[in-house]
C-alpha atoms as a PDB file:
ATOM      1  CA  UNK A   1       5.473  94.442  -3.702  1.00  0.00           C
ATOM      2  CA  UNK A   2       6.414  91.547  -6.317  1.00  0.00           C
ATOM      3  CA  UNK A   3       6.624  92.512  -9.616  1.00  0.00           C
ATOM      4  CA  UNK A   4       5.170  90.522 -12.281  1.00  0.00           C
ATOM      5  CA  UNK A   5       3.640  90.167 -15.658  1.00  0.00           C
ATOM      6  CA  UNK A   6       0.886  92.488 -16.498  1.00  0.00           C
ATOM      7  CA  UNK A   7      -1.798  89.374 -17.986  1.00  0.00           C
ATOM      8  CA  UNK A   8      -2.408  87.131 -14.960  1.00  0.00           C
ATOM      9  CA  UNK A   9      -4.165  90.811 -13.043  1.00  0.00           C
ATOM     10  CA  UNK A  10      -5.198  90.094  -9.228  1.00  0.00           C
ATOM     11  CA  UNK A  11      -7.560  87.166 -10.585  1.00  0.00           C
ATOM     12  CA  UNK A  12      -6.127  84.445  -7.608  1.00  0.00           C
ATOM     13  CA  UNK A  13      -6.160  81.660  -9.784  1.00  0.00           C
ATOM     14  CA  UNK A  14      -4.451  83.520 -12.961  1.00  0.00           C
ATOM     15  CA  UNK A  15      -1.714  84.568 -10.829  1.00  0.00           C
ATOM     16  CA  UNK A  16      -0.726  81.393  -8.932  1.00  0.00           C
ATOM     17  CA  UNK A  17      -0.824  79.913 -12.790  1.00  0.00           C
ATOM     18  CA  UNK A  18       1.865  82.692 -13.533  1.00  0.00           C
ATOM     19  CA  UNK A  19       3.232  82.654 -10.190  1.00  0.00           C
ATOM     20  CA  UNK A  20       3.719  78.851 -10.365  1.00  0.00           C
ATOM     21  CA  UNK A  21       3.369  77.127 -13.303  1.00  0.00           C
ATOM     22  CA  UNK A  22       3.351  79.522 -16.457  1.00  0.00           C
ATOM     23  CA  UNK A  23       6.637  79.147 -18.216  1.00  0.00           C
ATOM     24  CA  UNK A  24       8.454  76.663 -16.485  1.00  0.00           C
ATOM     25  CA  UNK A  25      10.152  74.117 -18.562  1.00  0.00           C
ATOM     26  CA  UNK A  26       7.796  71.303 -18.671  1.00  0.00           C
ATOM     27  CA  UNK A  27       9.564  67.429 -19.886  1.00  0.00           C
ATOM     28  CA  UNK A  28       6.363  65.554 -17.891  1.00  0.00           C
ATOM     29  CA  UNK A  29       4.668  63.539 -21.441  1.00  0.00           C
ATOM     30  CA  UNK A  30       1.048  63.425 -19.553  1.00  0.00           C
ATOM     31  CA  UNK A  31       1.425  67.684 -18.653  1.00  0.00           C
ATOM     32  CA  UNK A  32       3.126  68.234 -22.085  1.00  0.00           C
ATOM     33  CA  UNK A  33      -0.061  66.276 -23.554  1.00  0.00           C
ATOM     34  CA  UNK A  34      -2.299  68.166 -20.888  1.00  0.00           C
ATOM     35  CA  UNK A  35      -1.158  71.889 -21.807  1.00  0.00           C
ATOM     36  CA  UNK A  36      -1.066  70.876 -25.511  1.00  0.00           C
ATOM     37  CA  UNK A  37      -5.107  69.874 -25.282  1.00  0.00           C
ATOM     38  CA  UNK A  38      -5.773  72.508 -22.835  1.00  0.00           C
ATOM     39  CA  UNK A  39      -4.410  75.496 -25.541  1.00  0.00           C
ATOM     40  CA  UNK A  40      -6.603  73.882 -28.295  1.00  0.00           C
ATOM     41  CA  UNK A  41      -9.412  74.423 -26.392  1.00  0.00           C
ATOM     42  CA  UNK A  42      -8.573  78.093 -25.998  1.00  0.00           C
ATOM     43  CA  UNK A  43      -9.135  79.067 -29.320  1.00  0.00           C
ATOM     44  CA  UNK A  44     -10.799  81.736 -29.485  1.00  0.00           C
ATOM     45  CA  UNK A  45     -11.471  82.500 -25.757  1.00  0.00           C
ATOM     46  CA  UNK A  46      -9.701  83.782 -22.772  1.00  0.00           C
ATOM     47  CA  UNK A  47      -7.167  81.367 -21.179  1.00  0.00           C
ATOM     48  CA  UNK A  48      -8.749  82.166 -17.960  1.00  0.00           C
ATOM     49  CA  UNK A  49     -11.983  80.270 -19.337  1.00  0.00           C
ATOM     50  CA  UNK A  50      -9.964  77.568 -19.819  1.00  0.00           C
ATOM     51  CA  UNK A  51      -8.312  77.504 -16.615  1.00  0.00           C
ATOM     52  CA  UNK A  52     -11.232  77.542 -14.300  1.00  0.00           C
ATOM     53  CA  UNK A  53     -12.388  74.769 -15.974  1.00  0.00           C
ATOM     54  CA  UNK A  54      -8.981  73.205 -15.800  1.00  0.00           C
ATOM     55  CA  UNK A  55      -9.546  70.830 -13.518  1.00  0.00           C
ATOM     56  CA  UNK A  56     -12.972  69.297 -14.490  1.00  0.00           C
ATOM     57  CA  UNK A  57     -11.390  68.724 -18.191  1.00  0.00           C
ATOM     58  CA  UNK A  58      -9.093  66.760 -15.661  1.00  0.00           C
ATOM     59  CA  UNK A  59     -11.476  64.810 -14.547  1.00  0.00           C
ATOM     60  CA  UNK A  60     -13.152  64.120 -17.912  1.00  0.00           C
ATOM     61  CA  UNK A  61     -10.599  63.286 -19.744  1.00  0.00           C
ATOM     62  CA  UNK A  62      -8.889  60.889 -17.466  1.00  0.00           C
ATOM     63  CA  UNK A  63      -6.118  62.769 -15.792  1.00  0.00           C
ATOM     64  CA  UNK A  64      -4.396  63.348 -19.770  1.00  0.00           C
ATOM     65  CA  UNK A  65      -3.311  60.096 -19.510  1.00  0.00           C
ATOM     66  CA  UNK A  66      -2.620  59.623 -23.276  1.00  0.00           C
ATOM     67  CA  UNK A  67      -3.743  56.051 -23.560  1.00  0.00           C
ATOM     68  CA  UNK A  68      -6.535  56.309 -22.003  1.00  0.00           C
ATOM     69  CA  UNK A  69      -7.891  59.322 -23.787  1.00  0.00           C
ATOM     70  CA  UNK A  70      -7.176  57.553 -27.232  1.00  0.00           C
ATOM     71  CA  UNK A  71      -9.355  54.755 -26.336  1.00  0.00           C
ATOM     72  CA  UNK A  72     -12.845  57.196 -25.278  1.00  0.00           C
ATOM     73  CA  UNK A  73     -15.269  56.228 -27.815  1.00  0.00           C
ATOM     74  CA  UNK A  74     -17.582  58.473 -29.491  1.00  0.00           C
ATOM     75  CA  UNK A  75     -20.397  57.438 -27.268  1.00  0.00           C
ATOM     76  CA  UNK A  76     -18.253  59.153 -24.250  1.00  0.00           C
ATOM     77  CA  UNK A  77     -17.053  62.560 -25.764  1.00  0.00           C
ATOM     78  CA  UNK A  78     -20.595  62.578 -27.220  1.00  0.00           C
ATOM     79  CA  UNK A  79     -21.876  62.334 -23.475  1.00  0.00           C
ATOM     80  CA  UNK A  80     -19.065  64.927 -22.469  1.00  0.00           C
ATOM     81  CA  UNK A  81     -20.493  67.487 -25.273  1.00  0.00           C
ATOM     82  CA  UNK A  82     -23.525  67.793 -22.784  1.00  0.00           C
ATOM     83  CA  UNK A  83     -21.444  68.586 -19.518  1.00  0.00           C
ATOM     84  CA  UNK A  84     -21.813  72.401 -18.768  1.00  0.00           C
ATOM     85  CA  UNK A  85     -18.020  72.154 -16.737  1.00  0.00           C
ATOM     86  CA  UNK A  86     -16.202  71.763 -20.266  1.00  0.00           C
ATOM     87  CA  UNK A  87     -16.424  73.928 -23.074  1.00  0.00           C
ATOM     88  CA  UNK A  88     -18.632  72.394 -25.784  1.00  0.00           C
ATOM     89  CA  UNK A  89     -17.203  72.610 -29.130  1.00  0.00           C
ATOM     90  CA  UNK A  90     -17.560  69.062 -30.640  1.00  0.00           C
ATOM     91  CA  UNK A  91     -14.364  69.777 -32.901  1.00  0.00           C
ATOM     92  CA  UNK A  92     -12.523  70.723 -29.987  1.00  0.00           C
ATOM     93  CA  UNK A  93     -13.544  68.119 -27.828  1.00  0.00           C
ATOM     94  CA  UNK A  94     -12.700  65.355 -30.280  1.00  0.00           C
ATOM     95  CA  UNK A  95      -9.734  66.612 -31.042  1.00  0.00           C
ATOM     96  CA  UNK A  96      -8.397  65.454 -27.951  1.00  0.00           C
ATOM     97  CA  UNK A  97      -8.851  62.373 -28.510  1.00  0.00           C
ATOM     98  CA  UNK A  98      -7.157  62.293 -31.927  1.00  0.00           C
ATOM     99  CA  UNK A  99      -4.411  64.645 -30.753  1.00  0.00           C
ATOM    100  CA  UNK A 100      -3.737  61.194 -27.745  1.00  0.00           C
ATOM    101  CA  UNK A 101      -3.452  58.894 -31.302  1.00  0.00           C
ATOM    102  CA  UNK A 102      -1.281  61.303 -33.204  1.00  0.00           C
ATOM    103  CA  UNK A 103       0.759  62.216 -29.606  1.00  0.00           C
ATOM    104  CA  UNK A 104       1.120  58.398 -29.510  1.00  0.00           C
ATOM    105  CA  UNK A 105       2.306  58.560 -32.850  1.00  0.00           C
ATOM    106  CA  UNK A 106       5.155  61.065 -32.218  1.00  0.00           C
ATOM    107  CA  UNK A 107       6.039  58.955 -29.089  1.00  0.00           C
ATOM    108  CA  UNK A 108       6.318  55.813 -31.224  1.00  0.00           C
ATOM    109  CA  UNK A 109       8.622  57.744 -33.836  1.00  0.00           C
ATOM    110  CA  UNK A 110      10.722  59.616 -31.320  1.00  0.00           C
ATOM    111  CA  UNK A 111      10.824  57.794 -28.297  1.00  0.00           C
ATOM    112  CA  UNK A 112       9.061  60.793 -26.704  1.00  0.00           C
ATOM    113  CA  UNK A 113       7.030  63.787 -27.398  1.00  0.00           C
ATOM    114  CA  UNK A 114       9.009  65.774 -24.850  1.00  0.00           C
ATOM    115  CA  UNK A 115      11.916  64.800 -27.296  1.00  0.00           C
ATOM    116  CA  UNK A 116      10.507  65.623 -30.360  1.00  0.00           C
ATOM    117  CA  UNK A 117       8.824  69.419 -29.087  1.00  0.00           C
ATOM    118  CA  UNK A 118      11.910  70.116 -27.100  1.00  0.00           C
ATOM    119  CA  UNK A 119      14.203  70.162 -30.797  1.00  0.00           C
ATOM    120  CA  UNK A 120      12.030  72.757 -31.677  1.00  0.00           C
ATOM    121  CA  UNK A 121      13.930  75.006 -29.491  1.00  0.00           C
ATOM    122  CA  UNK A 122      17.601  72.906 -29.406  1.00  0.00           C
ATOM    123  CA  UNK A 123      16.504  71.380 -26.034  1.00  0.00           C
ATOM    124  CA  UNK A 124      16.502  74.447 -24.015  1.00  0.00           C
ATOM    125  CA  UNK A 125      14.139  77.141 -23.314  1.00  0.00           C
ATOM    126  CA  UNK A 126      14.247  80.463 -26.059  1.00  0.00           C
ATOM    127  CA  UNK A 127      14.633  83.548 -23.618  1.00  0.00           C
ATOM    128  CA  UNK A 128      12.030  86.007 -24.822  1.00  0.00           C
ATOM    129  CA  UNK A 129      13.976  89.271 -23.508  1.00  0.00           C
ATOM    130  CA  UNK A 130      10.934  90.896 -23.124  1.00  0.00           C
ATOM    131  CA  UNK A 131      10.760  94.098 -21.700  1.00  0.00           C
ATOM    132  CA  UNK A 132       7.567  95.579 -22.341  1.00  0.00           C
ATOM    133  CA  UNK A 133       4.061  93.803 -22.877  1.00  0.00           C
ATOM    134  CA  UNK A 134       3.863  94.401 -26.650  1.00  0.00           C
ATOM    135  CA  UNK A 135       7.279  92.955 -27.203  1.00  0.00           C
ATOM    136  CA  UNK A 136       5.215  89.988 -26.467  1.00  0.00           C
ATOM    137  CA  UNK A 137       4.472  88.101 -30.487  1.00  0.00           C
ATOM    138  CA  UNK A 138       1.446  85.988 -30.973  1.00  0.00           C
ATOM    139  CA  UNK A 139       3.684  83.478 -33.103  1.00  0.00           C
ATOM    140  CA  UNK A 140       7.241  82.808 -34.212  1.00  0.00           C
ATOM    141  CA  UNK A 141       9.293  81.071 -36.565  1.00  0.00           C
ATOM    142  CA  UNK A 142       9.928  78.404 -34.402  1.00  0.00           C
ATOM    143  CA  UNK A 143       5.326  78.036 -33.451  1.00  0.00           C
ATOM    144  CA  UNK A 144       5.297  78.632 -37.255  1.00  0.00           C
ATOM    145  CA  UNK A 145       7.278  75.238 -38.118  1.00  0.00           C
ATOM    146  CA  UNK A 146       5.937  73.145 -34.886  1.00  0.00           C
ATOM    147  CA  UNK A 147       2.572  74.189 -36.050  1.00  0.00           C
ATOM    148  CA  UNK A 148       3.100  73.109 -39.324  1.00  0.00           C
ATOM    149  CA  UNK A 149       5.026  69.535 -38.348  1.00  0.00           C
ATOM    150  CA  UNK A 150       2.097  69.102 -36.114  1.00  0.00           C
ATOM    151  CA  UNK A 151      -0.305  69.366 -38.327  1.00  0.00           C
ATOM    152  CA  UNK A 152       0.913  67.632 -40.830  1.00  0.00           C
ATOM    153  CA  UNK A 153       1.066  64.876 -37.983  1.00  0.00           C
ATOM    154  CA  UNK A 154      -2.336  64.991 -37.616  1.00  0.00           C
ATOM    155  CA  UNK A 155      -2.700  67.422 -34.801  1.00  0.00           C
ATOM    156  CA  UNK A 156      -5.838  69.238 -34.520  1.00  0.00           C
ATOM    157  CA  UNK A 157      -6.427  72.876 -32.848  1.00  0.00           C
ATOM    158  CA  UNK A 158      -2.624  73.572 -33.496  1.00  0.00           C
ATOM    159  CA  UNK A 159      -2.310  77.018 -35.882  1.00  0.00           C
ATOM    160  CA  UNK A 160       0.832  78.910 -34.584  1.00  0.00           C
ATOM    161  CA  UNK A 161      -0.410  81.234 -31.918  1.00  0.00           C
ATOM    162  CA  UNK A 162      -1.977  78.017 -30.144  1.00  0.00           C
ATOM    163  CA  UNK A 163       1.606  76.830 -30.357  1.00  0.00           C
ATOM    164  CA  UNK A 164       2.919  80.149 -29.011  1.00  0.00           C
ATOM    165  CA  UNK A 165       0.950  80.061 -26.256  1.00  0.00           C
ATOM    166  CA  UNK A 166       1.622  76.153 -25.810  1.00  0.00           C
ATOM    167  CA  UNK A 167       5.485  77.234 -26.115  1.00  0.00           C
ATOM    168  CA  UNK A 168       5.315  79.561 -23.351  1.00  0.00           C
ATOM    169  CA  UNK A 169       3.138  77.807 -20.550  1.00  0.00           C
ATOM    170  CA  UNK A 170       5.965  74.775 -21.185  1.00  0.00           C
ATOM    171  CA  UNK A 171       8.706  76.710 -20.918  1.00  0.00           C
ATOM    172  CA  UNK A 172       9.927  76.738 -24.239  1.00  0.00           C
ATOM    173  CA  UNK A 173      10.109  80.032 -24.071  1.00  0.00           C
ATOM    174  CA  UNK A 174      10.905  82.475 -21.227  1.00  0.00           C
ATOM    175  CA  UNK A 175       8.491  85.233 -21.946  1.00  0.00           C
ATOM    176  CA  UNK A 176       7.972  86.511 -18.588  1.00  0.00           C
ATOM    177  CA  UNK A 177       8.990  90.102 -18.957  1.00  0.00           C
ATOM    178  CA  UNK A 178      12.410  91.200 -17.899  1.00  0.00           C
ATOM    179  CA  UNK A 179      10.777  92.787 -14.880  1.00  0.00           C
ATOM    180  CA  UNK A 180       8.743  90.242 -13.779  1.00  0.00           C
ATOM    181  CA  UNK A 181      10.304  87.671 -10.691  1.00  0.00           C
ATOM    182  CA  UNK A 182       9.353  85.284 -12.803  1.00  0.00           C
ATOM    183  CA  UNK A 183      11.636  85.906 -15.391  1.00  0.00           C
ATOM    184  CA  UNK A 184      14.844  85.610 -13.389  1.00  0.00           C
ATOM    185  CA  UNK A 185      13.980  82.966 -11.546  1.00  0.00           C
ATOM    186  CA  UNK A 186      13.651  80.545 -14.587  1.00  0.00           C
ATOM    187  CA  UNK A 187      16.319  82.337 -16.670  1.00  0.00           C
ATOM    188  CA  UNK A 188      18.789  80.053 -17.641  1.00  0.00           C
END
């Protein structure tokens, strides 16, 4: 039997999310923007919640294509507030569509977002050495200071354990634990 984390549990679509995507360094802009949004909306909730509605935020918010979510008008994400498929926090659904202008912002500046997050971490992935579950933080120094840059970029939805979690479904940390399959196969 493959050994993995202990979070994703026998849920199917939890663990083909750790199986498959959880962790792995991500340099994609739209899926940088896409996992950045999708964490916001986690805030106080289960990341499962999130991810079974994964795709129908997809589908609402036009693929994460950044441009195309900063130009939805209020009239749209007011509509969206009424669709049962998404989860219907008017700050948090908003906040995508400032967190496109200030993502566009950070593009504009760096030449990329992937550029700017991936200094956070010296361009390579942080390995975690985790052994154990609770070895596991909620935050860092490093989602202490990206949280704080972001926001004073005009991020929304972006305290430090959003930017934890962010850190570790884009790979830019390796927190798989050490006996997970997961965690040698992206160890670097």
């Amino acid at each position: 039997m493959t050994e993995r984390c202990w979070w994703p549990g026998s849920e199917p679509i939890y663990v083909a999310y750790h199986d498959e995507e959880w962790g792995v360094p991500v340099h994609d802009e739209r899926l940088l923007f896409e996992f950045l949004c999708l964490e916001g909306q986690q805030a106080g909730l289960s990341w499962i919640t999130v991810l079974k509605k994964r795709e129908h935020y997809r589908r609402c918010f036009k693929n994460f294509e950044i441009e195309k979510v900063a130009r939805l008008t209020d009239r749209t994400i007011e509509k969206l507030l009424k669709d049962t498929g998404l989860i219907r926090n008017r700050l948090k659904l908003y906040s995508i569509r400032s967190n496109a202008h200030s993502f566009l912002q950070v593009q504009q500046e760096f030449g990329s977002f992937e550029k700017y997050i991936w200094a956070f971490v010296g361009g390579k992935p942080l390995d975690g050495k985790r052994k154990l579950s609770k070895d596991v933080p909620a935050t860092t120094d490093v989602s202490d200071a990206m949280s704080k840059d972001l926001k004073k970029r005009g991020f929304k939805f972006i305290g430090s354990t959003i930017c934890y979690a962010f850190m570790q479904a884009a790979g830019l940390v390796n927190d798989h634990t050490s006996n997970c399959f997961r965690y040698r196969e992206l160890k670097h």
